[in-house]
Protein backbone atom coordinates (compact mmCIF):
# COMPACT_ATOMS: atom_id res chain seq x y z
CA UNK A 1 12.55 -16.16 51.31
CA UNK A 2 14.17 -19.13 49.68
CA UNK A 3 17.44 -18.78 47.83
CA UNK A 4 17.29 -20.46 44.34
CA UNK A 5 20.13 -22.41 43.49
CA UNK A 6 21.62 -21.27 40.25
CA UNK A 7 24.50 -21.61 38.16
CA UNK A 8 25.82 -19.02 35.89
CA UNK A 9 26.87 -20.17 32.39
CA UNK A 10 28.57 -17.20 30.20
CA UNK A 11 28.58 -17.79 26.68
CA UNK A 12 31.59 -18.54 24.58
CA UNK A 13 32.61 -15.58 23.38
CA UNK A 14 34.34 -16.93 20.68
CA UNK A 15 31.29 -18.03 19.12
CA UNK A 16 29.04 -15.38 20.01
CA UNK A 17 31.39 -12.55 18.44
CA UNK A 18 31.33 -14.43 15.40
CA UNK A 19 27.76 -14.85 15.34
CA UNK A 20 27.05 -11.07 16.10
CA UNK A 21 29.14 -10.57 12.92
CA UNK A 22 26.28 -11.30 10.57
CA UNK A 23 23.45 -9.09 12.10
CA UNK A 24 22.44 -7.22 8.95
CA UNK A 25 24.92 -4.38 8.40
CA UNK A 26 26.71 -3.50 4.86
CA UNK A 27 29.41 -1.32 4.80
CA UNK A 28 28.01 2.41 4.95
CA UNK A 29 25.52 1.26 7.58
CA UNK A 30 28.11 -0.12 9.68
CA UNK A 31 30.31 3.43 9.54
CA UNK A 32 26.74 5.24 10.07
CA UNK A 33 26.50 3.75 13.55
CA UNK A 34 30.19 4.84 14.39
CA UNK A 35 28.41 8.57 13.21
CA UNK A 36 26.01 7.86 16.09
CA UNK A 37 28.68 7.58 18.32
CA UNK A 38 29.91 10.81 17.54
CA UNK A 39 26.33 12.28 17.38
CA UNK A 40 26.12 11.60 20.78
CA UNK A 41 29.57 12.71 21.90
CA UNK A 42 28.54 16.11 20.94
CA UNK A 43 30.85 16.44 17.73
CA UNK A 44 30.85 19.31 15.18
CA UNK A 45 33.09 17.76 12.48
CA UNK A 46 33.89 13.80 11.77
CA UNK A 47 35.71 12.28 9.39
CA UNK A 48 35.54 9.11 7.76
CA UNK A 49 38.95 8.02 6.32
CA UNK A 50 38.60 4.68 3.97
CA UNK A 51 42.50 4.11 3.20
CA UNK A 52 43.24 1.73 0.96
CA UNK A 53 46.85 -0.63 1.58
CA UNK A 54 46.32 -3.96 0.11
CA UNK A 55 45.60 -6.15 3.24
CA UNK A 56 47.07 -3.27 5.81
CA UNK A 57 43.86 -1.27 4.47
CA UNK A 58 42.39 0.17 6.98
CA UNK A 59 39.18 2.85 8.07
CA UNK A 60 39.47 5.71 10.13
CA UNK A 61 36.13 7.24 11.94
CA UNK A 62 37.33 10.48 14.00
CA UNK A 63 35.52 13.10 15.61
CA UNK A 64 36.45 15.86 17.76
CA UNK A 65 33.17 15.01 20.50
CA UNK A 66 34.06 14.76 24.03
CA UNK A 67 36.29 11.95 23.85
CA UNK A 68 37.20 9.05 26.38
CA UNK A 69 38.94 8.11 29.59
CA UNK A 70 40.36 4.54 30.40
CA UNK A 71 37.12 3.59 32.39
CA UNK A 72 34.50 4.96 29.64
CA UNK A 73 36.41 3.30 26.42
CA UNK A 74 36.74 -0.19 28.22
CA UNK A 75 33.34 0.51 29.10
CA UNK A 76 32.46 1.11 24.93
CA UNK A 77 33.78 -1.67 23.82
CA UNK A 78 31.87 -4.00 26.33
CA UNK A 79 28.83 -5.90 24.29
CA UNK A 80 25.72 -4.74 25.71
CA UNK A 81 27.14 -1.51 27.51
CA UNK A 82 25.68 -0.49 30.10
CA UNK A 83 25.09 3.08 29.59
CA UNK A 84 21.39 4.41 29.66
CA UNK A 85 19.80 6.08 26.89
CA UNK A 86 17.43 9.38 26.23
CA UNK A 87 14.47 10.10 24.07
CA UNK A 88 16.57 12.01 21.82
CA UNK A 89 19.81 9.45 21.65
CA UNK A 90 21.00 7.49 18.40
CA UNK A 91 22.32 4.96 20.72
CA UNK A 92 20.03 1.79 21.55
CA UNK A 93 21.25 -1.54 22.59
CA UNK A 94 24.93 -0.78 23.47
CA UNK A 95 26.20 -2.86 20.66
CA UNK A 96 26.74 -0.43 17.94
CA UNK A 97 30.07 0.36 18.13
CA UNK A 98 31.06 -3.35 18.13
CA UNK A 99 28.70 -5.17 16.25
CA UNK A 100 28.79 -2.58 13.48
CA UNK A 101 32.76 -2.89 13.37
CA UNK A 102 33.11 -6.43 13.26
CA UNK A 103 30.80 -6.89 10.67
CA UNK A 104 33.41 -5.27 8.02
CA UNK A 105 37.11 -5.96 10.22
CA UNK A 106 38.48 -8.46 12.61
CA UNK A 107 40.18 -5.64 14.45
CA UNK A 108 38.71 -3.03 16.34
CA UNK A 109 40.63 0.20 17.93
CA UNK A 110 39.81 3.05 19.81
CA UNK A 111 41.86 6.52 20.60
CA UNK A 112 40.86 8.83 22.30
CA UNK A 113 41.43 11.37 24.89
CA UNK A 114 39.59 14.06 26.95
CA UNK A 115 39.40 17.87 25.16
CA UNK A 116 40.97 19.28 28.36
CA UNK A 117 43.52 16.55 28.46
CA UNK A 118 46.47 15.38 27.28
CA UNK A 119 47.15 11.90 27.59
CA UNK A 120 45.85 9.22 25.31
CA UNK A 121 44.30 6.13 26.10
CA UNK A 122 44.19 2.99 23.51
CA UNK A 123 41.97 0.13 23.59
CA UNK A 124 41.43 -2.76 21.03
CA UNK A 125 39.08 -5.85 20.53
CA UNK A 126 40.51 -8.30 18.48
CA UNK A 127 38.66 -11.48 17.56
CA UNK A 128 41.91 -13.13 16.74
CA UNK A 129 42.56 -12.68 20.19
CA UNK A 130 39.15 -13.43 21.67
CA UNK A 131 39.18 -16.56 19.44
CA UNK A 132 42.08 -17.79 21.04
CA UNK A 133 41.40 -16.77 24.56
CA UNK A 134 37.65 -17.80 24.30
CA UNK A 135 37.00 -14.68 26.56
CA UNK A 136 35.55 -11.27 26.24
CA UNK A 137 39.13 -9.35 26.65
CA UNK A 138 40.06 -6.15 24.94
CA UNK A 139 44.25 -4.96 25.11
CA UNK A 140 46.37 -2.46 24.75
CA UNK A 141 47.74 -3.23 21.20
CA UNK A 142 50.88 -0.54 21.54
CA UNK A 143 52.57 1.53 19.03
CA UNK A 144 50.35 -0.03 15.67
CA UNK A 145 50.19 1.55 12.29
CA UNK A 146 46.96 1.88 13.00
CA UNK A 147 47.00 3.73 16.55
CA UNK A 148 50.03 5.95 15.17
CA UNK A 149 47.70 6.85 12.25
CA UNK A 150 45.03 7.69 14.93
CA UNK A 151 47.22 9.68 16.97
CA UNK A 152 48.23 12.24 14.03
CA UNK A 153 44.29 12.30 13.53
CA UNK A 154 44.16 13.84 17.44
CA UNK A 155 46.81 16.20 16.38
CA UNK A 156 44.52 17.51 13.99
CA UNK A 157 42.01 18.68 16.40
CA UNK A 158 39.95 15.19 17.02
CA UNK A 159 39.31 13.75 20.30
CA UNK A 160 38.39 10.17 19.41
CA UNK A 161 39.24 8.09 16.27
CA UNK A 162 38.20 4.27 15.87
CA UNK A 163 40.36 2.27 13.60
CA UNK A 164 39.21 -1.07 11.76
CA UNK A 165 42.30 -3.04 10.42
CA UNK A 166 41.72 -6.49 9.07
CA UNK A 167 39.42 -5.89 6.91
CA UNK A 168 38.59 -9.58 6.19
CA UNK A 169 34.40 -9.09 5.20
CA UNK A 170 35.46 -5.93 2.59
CA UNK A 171 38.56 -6.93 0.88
CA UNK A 172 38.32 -10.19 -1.08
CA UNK A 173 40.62 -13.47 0.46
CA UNK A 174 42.65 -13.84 -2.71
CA UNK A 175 44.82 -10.65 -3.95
CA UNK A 176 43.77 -8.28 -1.47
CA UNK A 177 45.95 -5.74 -2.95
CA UNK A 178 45.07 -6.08 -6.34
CA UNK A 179 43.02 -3.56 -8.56
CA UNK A 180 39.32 -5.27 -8.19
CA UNK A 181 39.95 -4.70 -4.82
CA UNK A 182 41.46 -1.53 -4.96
CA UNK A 183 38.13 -0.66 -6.97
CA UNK A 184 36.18 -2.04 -4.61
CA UNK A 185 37.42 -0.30 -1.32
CA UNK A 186 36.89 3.15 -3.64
CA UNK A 187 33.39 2.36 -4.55
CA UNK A 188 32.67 1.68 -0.59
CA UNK A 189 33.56 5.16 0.37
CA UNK A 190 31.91 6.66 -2.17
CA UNK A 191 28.47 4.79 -1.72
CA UNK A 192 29.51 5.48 2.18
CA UNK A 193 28.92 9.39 1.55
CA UNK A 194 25.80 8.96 -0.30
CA UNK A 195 24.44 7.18 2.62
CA UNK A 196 25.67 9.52 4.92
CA UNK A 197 24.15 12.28 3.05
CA UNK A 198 20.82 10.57 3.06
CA UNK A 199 20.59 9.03 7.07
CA UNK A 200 21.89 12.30 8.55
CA UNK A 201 20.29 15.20 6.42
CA UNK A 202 18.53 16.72 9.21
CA UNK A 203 21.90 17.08 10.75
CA UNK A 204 24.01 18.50 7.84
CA UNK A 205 21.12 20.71 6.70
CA UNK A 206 21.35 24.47 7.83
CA UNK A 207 19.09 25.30 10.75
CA UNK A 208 19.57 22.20 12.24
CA UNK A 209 20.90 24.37 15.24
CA UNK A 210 22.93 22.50 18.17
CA UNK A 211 23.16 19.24 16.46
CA UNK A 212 24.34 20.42 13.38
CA UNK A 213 28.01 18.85 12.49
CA UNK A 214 29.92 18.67 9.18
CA UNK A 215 30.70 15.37 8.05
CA UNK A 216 33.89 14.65 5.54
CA UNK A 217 34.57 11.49 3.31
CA UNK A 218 38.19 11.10 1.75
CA UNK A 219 38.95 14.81 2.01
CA UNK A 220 35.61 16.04 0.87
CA UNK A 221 32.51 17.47 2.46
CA UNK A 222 29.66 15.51 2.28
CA UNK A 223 26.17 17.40 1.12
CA UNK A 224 22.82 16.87 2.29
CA UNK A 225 20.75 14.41 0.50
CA UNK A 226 17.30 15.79 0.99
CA UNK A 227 14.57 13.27 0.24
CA UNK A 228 11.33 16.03 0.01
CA UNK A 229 13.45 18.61 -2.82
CA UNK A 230 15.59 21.28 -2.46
CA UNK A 231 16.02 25.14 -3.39
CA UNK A 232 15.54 24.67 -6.76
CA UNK A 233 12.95 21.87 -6.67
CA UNK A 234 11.00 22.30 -3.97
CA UNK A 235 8.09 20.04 -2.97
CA UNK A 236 4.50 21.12 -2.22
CA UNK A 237 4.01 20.25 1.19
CA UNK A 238 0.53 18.83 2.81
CA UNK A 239 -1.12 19.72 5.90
CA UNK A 240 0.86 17.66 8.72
CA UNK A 241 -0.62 15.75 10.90
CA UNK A 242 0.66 13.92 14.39
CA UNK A 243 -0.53 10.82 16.25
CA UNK A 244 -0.21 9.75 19.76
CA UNK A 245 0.73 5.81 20.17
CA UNK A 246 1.10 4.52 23.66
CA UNK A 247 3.73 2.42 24.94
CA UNK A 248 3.05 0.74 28.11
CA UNK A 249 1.94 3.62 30.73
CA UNK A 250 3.15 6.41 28.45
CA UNK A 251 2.08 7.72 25.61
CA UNK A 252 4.58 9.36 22.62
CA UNK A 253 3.77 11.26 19.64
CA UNK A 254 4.27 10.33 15.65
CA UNK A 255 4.69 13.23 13.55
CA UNK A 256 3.95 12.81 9.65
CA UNK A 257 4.39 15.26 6.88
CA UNK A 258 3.64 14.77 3.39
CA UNK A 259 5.17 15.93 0.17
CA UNK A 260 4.84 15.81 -3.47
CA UNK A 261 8.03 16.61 -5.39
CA UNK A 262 7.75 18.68 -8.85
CA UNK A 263 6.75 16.64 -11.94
CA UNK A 264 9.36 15.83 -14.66
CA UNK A 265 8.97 19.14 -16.47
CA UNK A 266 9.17 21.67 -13.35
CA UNK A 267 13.00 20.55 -12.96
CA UNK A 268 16.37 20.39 -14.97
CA UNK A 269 17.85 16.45 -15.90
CA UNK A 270 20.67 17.32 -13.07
CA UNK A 271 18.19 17.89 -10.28
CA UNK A 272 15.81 15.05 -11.50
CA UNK A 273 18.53 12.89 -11.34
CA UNK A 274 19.63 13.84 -7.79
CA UNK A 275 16.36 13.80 -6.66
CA UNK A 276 15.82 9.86 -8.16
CA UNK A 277 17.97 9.16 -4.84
CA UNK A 278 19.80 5.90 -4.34
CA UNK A 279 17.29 3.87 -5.40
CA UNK A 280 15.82 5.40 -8.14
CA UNK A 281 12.29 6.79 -8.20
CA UNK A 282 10.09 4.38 -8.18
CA UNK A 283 11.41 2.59 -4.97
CA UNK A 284 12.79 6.07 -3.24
CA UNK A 285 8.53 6.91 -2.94
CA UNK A 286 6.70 6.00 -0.13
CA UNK A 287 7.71 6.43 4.13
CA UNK A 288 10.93 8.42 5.17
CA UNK A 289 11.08 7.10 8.65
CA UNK A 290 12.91 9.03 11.61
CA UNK A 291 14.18 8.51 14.73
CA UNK A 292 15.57 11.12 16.65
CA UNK A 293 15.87 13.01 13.38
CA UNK A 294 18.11 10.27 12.04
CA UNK A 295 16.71 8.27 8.40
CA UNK A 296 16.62 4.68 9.92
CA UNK A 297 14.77 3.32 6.92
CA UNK A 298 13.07 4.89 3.53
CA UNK A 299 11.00 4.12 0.59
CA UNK A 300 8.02 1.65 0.09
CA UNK A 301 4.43 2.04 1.50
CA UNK A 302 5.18 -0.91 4.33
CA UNK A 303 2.49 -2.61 3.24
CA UNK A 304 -0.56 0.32 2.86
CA UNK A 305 -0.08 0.23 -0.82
CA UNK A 306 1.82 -0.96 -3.75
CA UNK A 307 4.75 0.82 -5.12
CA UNK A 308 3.38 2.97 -8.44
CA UNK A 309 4.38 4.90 -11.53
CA UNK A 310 2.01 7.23 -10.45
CA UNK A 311 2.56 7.86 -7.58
CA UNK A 312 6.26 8.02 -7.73
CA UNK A 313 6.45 11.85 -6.71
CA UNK A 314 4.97 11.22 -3.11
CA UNK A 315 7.36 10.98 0.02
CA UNK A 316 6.02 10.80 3.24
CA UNK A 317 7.70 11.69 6.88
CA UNK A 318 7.28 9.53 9.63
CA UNK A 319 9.12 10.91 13.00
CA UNK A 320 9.43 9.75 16.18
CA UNK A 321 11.96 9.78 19.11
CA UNK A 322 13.46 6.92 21.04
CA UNK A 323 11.20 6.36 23.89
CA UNK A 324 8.69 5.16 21.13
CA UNK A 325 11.58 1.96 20.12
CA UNK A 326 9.51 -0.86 21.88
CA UNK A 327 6.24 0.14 19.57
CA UNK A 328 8.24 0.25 16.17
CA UNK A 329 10.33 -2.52 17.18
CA UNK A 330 13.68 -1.03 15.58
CA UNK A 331 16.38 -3.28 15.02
CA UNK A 332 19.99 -3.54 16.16
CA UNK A 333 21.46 -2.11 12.67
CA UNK A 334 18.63 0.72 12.83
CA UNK A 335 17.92 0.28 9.44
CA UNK A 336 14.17 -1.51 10.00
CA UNK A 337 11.30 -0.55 11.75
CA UNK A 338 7.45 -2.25 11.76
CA UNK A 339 4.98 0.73 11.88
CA UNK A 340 2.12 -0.07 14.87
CA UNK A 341 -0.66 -1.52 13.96
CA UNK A 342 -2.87 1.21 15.64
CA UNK A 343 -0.77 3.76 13.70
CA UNK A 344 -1.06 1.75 9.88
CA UNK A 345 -4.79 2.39 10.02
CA UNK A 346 -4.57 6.19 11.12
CA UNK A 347 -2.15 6.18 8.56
CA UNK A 348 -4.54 4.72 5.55
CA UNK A 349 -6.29 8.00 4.37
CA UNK A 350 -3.70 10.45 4.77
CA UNK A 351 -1.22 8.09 2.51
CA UNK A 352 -3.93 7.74 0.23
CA UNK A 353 -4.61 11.66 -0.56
CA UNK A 354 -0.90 12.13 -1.06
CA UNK A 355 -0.43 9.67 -3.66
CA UNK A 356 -3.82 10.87 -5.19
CA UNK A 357 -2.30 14.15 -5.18
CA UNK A 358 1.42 13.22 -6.65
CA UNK A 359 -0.78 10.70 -9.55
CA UNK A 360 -2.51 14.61 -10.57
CA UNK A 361 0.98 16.27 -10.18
CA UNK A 362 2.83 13.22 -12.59
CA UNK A 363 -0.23 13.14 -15.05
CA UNK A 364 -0.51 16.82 -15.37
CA UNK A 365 3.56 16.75 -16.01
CA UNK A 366 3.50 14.11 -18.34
CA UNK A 367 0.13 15.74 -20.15
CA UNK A 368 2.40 18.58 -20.94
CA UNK A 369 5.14 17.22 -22.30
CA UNK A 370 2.68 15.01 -24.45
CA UNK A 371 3.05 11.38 -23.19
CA UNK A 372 -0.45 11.32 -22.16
CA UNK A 373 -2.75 11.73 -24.92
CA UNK A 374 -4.76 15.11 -24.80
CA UNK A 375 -8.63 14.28 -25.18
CA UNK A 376 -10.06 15.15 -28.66
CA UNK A 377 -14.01 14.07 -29.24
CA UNK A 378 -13.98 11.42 -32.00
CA UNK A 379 -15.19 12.28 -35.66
CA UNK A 380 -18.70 11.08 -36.01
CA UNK A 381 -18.32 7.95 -38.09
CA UNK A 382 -19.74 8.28 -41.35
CA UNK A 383 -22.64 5.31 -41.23
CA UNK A 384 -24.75 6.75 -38.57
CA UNK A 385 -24.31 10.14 -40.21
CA UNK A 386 -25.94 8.34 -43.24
CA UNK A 387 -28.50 6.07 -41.61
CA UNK A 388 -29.26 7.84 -38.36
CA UNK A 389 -30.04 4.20 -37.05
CA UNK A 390 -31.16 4.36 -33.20
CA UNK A 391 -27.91 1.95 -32.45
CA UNK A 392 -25.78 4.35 -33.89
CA UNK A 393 -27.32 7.52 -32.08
CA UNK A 394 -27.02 5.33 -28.70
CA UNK A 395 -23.23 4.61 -29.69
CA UNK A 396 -22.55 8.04 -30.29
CA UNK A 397 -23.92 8.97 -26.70
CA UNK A 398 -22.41 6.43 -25.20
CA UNK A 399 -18.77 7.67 -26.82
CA UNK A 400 -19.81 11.31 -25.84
CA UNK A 401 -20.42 9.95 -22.28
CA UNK A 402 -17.00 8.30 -22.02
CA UNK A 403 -15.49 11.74 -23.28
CA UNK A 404 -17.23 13.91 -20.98
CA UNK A 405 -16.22 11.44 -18.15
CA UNK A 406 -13.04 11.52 -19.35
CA UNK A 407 -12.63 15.26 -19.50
CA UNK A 408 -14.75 15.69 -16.48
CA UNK A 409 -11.58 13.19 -14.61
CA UNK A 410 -8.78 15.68 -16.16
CA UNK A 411 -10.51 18.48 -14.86
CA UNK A 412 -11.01 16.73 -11.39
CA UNK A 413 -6.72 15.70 -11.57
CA UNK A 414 -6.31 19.50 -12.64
CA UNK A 415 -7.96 20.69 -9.25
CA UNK A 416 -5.65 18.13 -7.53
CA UNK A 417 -2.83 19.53 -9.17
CA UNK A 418 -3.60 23.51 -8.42
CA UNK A 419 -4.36 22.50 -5.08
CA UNK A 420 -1.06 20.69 -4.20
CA UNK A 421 1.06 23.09 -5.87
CA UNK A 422 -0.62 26.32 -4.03
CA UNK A 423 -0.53 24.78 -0.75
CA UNK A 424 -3.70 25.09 -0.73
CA UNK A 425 -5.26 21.46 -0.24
CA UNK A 426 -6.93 21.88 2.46
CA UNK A 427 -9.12 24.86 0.90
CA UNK A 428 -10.38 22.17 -1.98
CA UNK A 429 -10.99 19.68 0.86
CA UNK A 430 -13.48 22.09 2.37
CA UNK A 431 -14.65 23.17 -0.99
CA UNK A 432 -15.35 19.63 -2.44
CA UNK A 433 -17.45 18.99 0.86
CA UNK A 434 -19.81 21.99 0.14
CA UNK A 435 -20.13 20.85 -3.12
CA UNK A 436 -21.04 17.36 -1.78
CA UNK A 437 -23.92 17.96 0.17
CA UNK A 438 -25.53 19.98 -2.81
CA UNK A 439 -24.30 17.38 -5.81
CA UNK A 440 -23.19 14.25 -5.12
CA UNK A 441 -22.72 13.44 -8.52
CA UNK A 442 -20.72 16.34 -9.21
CA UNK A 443 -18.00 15.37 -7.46
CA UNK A 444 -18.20 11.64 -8.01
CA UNK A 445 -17.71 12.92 -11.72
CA UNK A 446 -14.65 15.14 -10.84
CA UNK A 447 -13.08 11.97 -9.00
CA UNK A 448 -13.09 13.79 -6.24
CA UNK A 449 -15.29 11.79 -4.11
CA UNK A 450 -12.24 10.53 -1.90
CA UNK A 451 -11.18 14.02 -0.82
C-alpha cells in the first residue's frame, strides 16, 4: 500500500480561540454547561458564585463531584477532548467547558482535587497568553486571587471549582466598576438562576433519584422551574405516546407527553405569573425538548403550527437521550435542536389535539370570567313579526342556524374541556368514533370531527 505524502498544518490557535468565542452562548447558558460538567462528575451540591469587584470581578462554578488529577484537568481544558460519551451524558463535543468560558472571560481556571486526596492541582487557559504564544498552552498561574478564592471553596467541602477572571464580554470596557455595571453583573446572576431552574428541573425536582443535586446561586437555593404546573396548578396530562427514529444501524426512542395547564381562573395571580415562565405565555407554549433529561431548548411549535392565544395553555415534552444527537442535530451550546423530519409528521396530529384541547380549556376559562360573550338567541326583529314576509322567515332561520351552530360548537369545546381535565381523553376519543359511524353530522356539528 502506498504511503500518501501529507503535511500537517495546525491551526493558529490564536485565531481559532477567538473565533470559538462567538458560538452562540449568553451568560446563563454558558454557566449551564459548567452544570454539565458537574452533572457528570457525579455532584450532589454546586454552587455558582457571580462576585462582583469592578474589573477583578470574577465567577465561581464549584461542585463537590469527583474532582481531577493533573492528567484529567490538562486533559479538560484541551479543545475537542478526547473523552467518550454515553447515552445518558450532558457532555457532547468536548468543548463545553472552554468554549462556554471564553465566551463571557479571557481567563479560564480550574481547581480541583480527588475526594480521597489531598493535594491540589491548578490549571489555567489564558487567551492573553495563547495570543501571545500563538499555541494551544494552558499554565500553572500560582497563588491568584482567583485560585486562593477557589481553594477556600475546597475547604468547604467542594472538589472542583472553575474560576473566570477577566470578564471582558460581561462587564462593559469603560468604568467597569461603576454602578451600571455593578447592576448589570447582579441582573446576570439572577437571570442565571432562573435558567438554571428551568434547564435542570428534572434534576432539582424530588424523585429525580441518583441524579438529583441541589444547585445554589449567591447564597440561595435555586427552585425548580417546572414548565407542565406544579402542586397547586397542576396540568391535565394526555395519553403519552413514544416514537422510534433510527440513526444509522440503530434505532432510539422519542418519548412525548402532552399537557394542558389550568385556565386563568383555576389559579391565583402568583402562580399564573410563575407559570408565564421566562418568556411569557404566549412564547413559553409549544415543545419542551430534552436530552438526557436536561431542557436544551423550549417554546414554539418548530414549525407544525403558529404560536396562538388559544392555544397558549399547551406544553408539549419531547425526550430523547444522547445516542439520538446525529438525528436532532444539537448544537455545540445545546440550546437548538431540528426535530427529524420522519418524527415532524408523526408529530402533526398529536400536537394538533393538544392545542385543540388547551383552545376548549382557555375558552371555557375565559367564558367564565365573561370575556367571551355567552350565547343569547337574538330578539325577533319587529318587521318580520309584522309582515311575516318569506325573506324575513328565511333570515330568521338562517340566524337560528348560526345560533344552534354556535351553541352546538360550545357544547363540542365543553366536551373537550371535561375530557382534558378528567384525564379522560381518550374515553371521548373512543366515544366520538361510535358516534361517527352512526351520525356523521353529529359530530361534524360538535367540532369534534378531528378527534
Amino acid at each position: 500500500m502506498s504511503v500518501l505524502r501529507h503535511l500537517t498544518v495546525a491551526p493558529s490557535a490564536a485565531r481559532l480561540t477567538n473565533s470559538l468565542r462567538d458560538i452562540g452562548y449568553d451568560f446563563p447558558s454558558a454557566v449551564a454547561d459548567l452544570v454539565d460538567n458537574s452533572v457528570a462528575a457525579g455532584a450532589g451540591r454546586i454552587e455558582v458564585r457571580v462576585e462582583f469587584a469592578g474589573a477583578d470581578s470574577r465567577v465561581l462554578i464549584a461542585d463537590d463531584g469527583c474532582g481531577m488529577g493533573p492528567g484529567q484537568l490538562a486533559e479538560a481544558l484541551r479543545f475537542g477532548s478526547r473523552q467518550t460519551y454515553g447515552s445518558r451524558d450532558l457532555g457532547r463535543y468536548g468543548l463545553g467547558l472552554k468554549t462556554a468560558s471564553l465566551s463571557q472571560c479571557r481567563s479560564l481556571t480550574v481547581v480541583s482535587r480527588r475526594p480521597e486526596g489531598s493535594r491540589t492541582f491548578v490549571r489555567q487557559l489564558d487567551l492573553d497568553l495563547i495570543e501571545e504564544w500563538d499555541d494551544w498552552v494552558i499554565c500553572d498561574p500560582g497563588a491568584t486571587a482567583g485560585v486562593r478564592a477557589a481553594r477556600e471553596m475546597l475547604l468547604q467541602g467542594f472538589s472542583t471549582v472553575v474560576v473566570w477572571e477577566n470578564l471582558d464580554r460581561v462587564l462593559p470596557n469603560d468604568r467597569p466598576d461603576g454602578g451600571w455595571a455593578k447592576r448589570r453583573i447582579e441582573a446576570a446572576a439572577a437571570k442565571t438562576a432562573r435558567h438554571l431552574a428551568m434547564v435542570f428541573h428534572r434534576f432539582l425536582e424530588e424523585g429525580a433519584g441518583e441524579r438529583r443535586f441541589t444547585l445554589v446561586v449567591n447564597g440561595k437555593s435555586v427552585e425548580p422551574w417546572n414548565p407542565f404546573g406544579s402542586p397547586a396548578a397542576p396540568s391535565q396530562e394526555m395519553p403519552g405516546l413514544s416514537f422510534e427514529i433510527p440513526v444509522g444501524d440503530r434505532v432510539g426512542t422519542v418519548q412525548l407527553s402532552r399537557h394542558v395547564l389550568p385556565a386563568r381562573n383555576r389559579m391565583d395571580q402568583e402562580e399564573w405569573e410563575r407559570l408565564a415562565g421566562p418568556l411569557k405565555w404566549n412564547r413559553q407554549q409549544g415543545f419542551y425538548i430534552y436530552r438526557a433529561d436536561r431542557l436544551v431548548q423550549w417554546g414554539g411549535w418548530a414549525g407544525l403550527r403558529a404560536i396562538d392565544e388559544h392555544t397558549k395553555l399547551a406544553r408539549v415534552a419531547l425526550s430523547f437521550d444522547a445516542d439520538l444527537d446525529p438525528a436532532f442535530n444539537i448544537n455545540v451550546a445545546k440550546m437548538r435542536v431540528s426535530l427529524p423530519a420522519e418524527l415532524r409528521q408523526m408529530l402533526e396530529r398529536p400536537v394538533h389535539e393538544a392545542c385543540m384541547a388547551a383552545e376548549a380549556a382557555y375558552r371555557s376559562g375565559a367564558q367564565s370570567r365573561g370575556n367571551l360573550p355567552v350565547h343569547r338567541d337574538p330578539a325577533p326583529a319587529a318587521d318580520s313579526q309584522v309582515t311575516g314576509s318569506p325573506a324575513a322567515d328565511r333570515s330568521d332561520r338562517g340566524a337560528a342556524a348560526t345560533a344552534g351552530d354556535r351553541a352546538s360548537r360550545m357544547v363540542g369545546l365543553a366536551l373537550r374541556t371535561a375530557a382534558v381535565q378528567s384525564g379522560d381523553y381518550e374515553a371521548l376519543r373512543r366515544i366520538v368514533k361510535v358516534i361517527a359511524d352512526e351520525a356523521p353530522d353529529i359530530i361534524e356539528t360538535l367540532g369534534l370531527a378531528d378527534l
